[in-house]
N, C-alpha and C. Protein backbone atom coordinates (compact mmCIF):
# COMPACT_ATOMS: atom_id res chain seq x y z
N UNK A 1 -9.57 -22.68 3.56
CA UNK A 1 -10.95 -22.56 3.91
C UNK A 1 -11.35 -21.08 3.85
N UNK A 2 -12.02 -20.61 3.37
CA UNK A 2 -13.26 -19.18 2.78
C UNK A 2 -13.21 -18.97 4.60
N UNK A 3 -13.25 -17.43 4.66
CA UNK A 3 -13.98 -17.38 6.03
C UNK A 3 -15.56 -17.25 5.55
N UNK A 4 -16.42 -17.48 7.27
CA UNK A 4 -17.43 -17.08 6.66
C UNK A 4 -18.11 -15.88 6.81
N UNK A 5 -19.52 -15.85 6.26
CA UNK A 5 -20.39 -14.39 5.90
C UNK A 5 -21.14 -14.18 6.76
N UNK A 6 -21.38 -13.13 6.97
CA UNK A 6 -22.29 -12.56 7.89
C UNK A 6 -23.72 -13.36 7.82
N UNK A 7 -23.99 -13.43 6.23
CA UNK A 7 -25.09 -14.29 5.63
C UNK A 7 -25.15 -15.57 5.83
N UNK A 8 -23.98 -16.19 5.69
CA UNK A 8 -23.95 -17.29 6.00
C UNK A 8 -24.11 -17.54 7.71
N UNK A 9 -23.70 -17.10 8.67
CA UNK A 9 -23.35 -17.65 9.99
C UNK A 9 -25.28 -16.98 10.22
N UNK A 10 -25.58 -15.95 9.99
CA UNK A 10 -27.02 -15.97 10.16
C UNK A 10 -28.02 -17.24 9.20
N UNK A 11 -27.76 -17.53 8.35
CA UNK A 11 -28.85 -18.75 7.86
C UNK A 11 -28.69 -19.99 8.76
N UNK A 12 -27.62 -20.06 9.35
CA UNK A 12 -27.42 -21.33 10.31
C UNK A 12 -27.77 -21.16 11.35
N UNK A 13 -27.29 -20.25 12.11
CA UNK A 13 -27.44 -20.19 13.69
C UNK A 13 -28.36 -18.77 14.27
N UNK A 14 -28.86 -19.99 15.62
CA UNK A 14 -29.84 -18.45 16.28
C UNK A 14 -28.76 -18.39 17.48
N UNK A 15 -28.53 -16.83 17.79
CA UNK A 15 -27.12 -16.77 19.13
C UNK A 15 -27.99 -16.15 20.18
N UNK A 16 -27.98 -16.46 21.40
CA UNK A 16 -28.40 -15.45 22.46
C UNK A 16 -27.49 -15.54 23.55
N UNK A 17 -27.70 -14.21 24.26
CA UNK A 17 -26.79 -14.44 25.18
C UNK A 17 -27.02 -14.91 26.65
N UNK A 18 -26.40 -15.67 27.02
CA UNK A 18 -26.28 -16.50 27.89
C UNK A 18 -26.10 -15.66 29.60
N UNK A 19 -25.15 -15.28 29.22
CA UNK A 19 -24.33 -14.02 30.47
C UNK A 19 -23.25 -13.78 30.00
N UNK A 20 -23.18 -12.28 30.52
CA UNK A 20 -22.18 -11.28 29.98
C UNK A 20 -21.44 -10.80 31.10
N UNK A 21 -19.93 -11.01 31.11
CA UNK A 21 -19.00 -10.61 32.27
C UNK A 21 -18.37 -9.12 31.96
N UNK A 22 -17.73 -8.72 32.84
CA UNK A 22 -17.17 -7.25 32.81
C UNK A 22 -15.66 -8.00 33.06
N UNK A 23 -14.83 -8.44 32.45
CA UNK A 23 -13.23 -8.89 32.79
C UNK A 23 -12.59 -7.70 32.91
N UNK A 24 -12.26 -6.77 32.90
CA UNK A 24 -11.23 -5.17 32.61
C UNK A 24 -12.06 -4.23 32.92
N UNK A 25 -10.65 -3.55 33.00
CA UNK A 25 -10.94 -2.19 32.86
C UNK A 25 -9.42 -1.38 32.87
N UNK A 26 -10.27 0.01 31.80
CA UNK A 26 -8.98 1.38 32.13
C UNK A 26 -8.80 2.13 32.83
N UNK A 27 -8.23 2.66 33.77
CA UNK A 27 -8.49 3.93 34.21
C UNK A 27 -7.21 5.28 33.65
N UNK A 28 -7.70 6.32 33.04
CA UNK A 28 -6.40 7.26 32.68
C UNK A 28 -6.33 8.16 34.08
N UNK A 29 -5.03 8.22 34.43
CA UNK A 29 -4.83 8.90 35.62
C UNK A 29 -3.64 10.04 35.69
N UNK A 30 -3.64 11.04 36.19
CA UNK A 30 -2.54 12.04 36.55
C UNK A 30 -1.96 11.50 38.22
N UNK A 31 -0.90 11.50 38.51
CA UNK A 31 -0.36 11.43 39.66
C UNK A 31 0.66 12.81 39.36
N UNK A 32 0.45 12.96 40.81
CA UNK A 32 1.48 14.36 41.20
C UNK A 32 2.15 14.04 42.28
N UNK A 33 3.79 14.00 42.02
CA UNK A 33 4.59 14.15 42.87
C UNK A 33 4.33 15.49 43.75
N UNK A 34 4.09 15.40 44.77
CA UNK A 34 4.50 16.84 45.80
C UNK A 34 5.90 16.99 45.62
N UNK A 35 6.78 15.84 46.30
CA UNK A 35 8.15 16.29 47.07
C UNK A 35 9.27 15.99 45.60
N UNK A 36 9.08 16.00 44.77
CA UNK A 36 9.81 16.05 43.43
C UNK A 36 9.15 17.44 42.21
N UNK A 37 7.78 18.12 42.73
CA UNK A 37 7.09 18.85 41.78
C UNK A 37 6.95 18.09 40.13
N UNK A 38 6.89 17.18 40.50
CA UNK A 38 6.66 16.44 38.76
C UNK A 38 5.23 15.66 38.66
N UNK A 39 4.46 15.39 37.74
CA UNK A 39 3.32 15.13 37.09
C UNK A 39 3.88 13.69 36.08
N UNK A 40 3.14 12.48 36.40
CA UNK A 40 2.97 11.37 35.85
C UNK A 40 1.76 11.30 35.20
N UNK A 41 1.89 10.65 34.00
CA UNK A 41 0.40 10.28 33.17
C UNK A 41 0.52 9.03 32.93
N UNK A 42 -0.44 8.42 33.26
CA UNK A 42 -0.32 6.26 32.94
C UNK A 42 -1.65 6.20 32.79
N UNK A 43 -2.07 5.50 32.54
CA UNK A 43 -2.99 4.08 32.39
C UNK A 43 -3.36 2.83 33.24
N UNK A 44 -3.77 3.03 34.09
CA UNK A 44 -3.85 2.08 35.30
C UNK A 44 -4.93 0.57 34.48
N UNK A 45 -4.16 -0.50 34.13
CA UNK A 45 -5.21 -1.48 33.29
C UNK A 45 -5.71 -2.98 34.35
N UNK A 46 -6.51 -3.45 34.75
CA UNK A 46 -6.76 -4.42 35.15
C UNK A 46 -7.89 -5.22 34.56
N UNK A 47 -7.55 -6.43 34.31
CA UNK A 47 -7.93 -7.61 33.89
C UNK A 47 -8.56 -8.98 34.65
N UNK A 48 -9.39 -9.47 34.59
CA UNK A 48 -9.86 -11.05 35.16
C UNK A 48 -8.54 -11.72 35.22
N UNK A 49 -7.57 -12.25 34.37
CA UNK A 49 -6.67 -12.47 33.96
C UNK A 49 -5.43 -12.58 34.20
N UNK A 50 -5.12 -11.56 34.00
CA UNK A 50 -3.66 -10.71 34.60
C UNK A 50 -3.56 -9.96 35.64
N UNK A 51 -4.43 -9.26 35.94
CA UNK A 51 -4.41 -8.48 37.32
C UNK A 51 -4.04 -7.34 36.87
N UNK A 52 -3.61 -6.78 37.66
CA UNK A 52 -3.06 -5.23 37.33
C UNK A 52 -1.44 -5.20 36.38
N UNK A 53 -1.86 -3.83 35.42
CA UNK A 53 -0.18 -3.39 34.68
C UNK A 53 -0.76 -1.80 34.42
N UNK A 54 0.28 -1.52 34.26
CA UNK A 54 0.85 -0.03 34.04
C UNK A 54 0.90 0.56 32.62
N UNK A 55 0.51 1.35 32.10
CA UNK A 55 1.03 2.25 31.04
C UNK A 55 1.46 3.53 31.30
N UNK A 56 2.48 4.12 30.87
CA UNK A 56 3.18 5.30 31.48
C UNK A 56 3.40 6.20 29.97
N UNK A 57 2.65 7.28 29.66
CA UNK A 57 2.83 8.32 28.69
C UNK A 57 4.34 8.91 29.30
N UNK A 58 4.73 9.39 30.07
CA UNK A 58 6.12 9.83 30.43
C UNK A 58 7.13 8.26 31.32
N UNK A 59 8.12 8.70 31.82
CA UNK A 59 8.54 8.57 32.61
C UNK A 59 7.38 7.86 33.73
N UNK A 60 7.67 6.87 34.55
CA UNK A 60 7.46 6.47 36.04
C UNK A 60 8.00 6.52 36.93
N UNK A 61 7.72 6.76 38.40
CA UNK A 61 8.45 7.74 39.41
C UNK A 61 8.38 5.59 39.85
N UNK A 62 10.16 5.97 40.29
CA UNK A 62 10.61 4.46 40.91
C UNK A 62 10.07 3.81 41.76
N UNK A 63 9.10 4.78 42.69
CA UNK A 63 8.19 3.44 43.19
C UNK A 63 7.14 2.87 42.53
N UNK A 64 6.84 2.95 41.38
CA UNK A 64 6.18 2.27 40.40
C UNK A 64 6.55 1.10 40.67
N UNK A 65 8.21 0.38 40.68
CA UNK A 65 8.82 -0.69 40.39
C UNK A 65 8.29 -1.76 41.55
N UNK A 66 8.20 -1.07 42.83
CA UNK A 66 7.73 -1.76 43.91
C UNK A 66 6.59 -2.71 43.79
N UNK A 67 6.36 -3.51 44.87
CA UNK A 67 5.08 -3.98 44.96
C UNK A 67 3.88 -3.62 45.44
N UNK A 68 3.09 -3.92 44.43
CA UNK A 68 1.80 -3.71 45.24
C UNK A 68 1.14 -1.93 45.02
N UNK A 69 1.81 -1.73 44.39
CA UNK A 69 2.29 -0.50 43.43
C UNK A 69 0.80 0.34 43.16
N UNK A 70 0.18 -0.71 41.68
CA UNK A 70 -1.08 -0.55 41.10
C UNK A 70 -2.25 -0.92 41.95
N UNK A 71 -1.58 -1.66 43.05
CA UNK A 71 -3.16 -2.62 43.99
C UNK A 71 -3.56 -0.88 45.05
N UNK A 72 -2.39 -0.33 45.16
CA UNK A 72 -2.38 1.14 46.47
C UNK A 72 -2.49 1.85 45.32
N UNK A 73 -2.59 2.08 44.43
CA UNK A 73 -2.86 3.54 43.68
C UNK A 73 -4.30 3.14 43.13
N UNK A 74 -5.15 2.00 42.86
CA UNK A 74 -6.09 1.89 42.51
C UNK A 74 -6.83 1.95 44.03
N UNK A 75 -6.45 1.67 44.95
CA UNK A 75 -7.26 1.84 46.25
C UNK A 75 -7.34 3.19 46.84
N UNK A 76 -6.16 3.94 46.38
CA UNK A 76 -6.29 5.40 46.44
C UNK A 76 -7.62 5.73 45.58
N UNK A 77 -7.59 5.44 44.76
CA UNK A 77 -9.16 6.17 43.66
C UNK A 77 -10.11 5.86 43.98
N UNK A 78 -10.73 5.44 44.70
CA UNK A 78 -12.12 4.54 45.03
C UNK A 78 -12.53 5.95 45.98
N UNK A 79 -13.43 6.32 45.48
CA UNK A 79 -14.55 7.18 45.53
C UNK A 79 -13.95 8.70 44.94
N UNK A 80 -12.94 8.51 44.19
CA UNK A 80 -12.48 9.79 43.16
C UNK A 80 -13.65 10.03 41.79
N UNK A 81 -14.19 11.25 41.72
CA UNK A 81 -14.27 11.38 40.73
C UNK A 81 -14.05 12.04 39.48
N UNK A 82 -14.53 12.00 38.47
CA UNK A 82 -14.01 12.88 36.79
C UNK A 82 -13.94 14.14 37.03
């Protein structure tokens, strides 16, 4: 089966939108160890979906592994800004 054309799916159908959800989001973050002097860079990602996960440009400091991990470091940021 052909996919179809831009041309085509416009001669057939009128689209509007209905409602539009916000499911996600990124946040890029620095964490700083005090009592180790070391600097983490991740990606804090949450989803409708999945809930919270991690992306880590370096290394993650081992309480990453814990629970509840991303739910206390995203509640740390709430009223941080750029």
């Amino acid at each position: 089966m052909l996919d179809i054309t831009r041309a085509e799916f416009d001669d057939k159908f009128d689209v509007s939108i209905r409602l539009m959800e916000d499911t996600g989001w990124v946040k890029h973050i620095n964490i700083y160890d005090r009592k180790n002097n070391k600097k983490y860079e991740a990606r804090l990602y949450w989803n409708y979906n999945e809930g919270y996960s991690m992306g880590w440009d370096n290394d993650a400091p081992p309480e990453a592994q814990r629970p509840d991990f991303e739910y206390v470091l995203d509640a740390t940021m709430d009223g941080l800004t750029i």
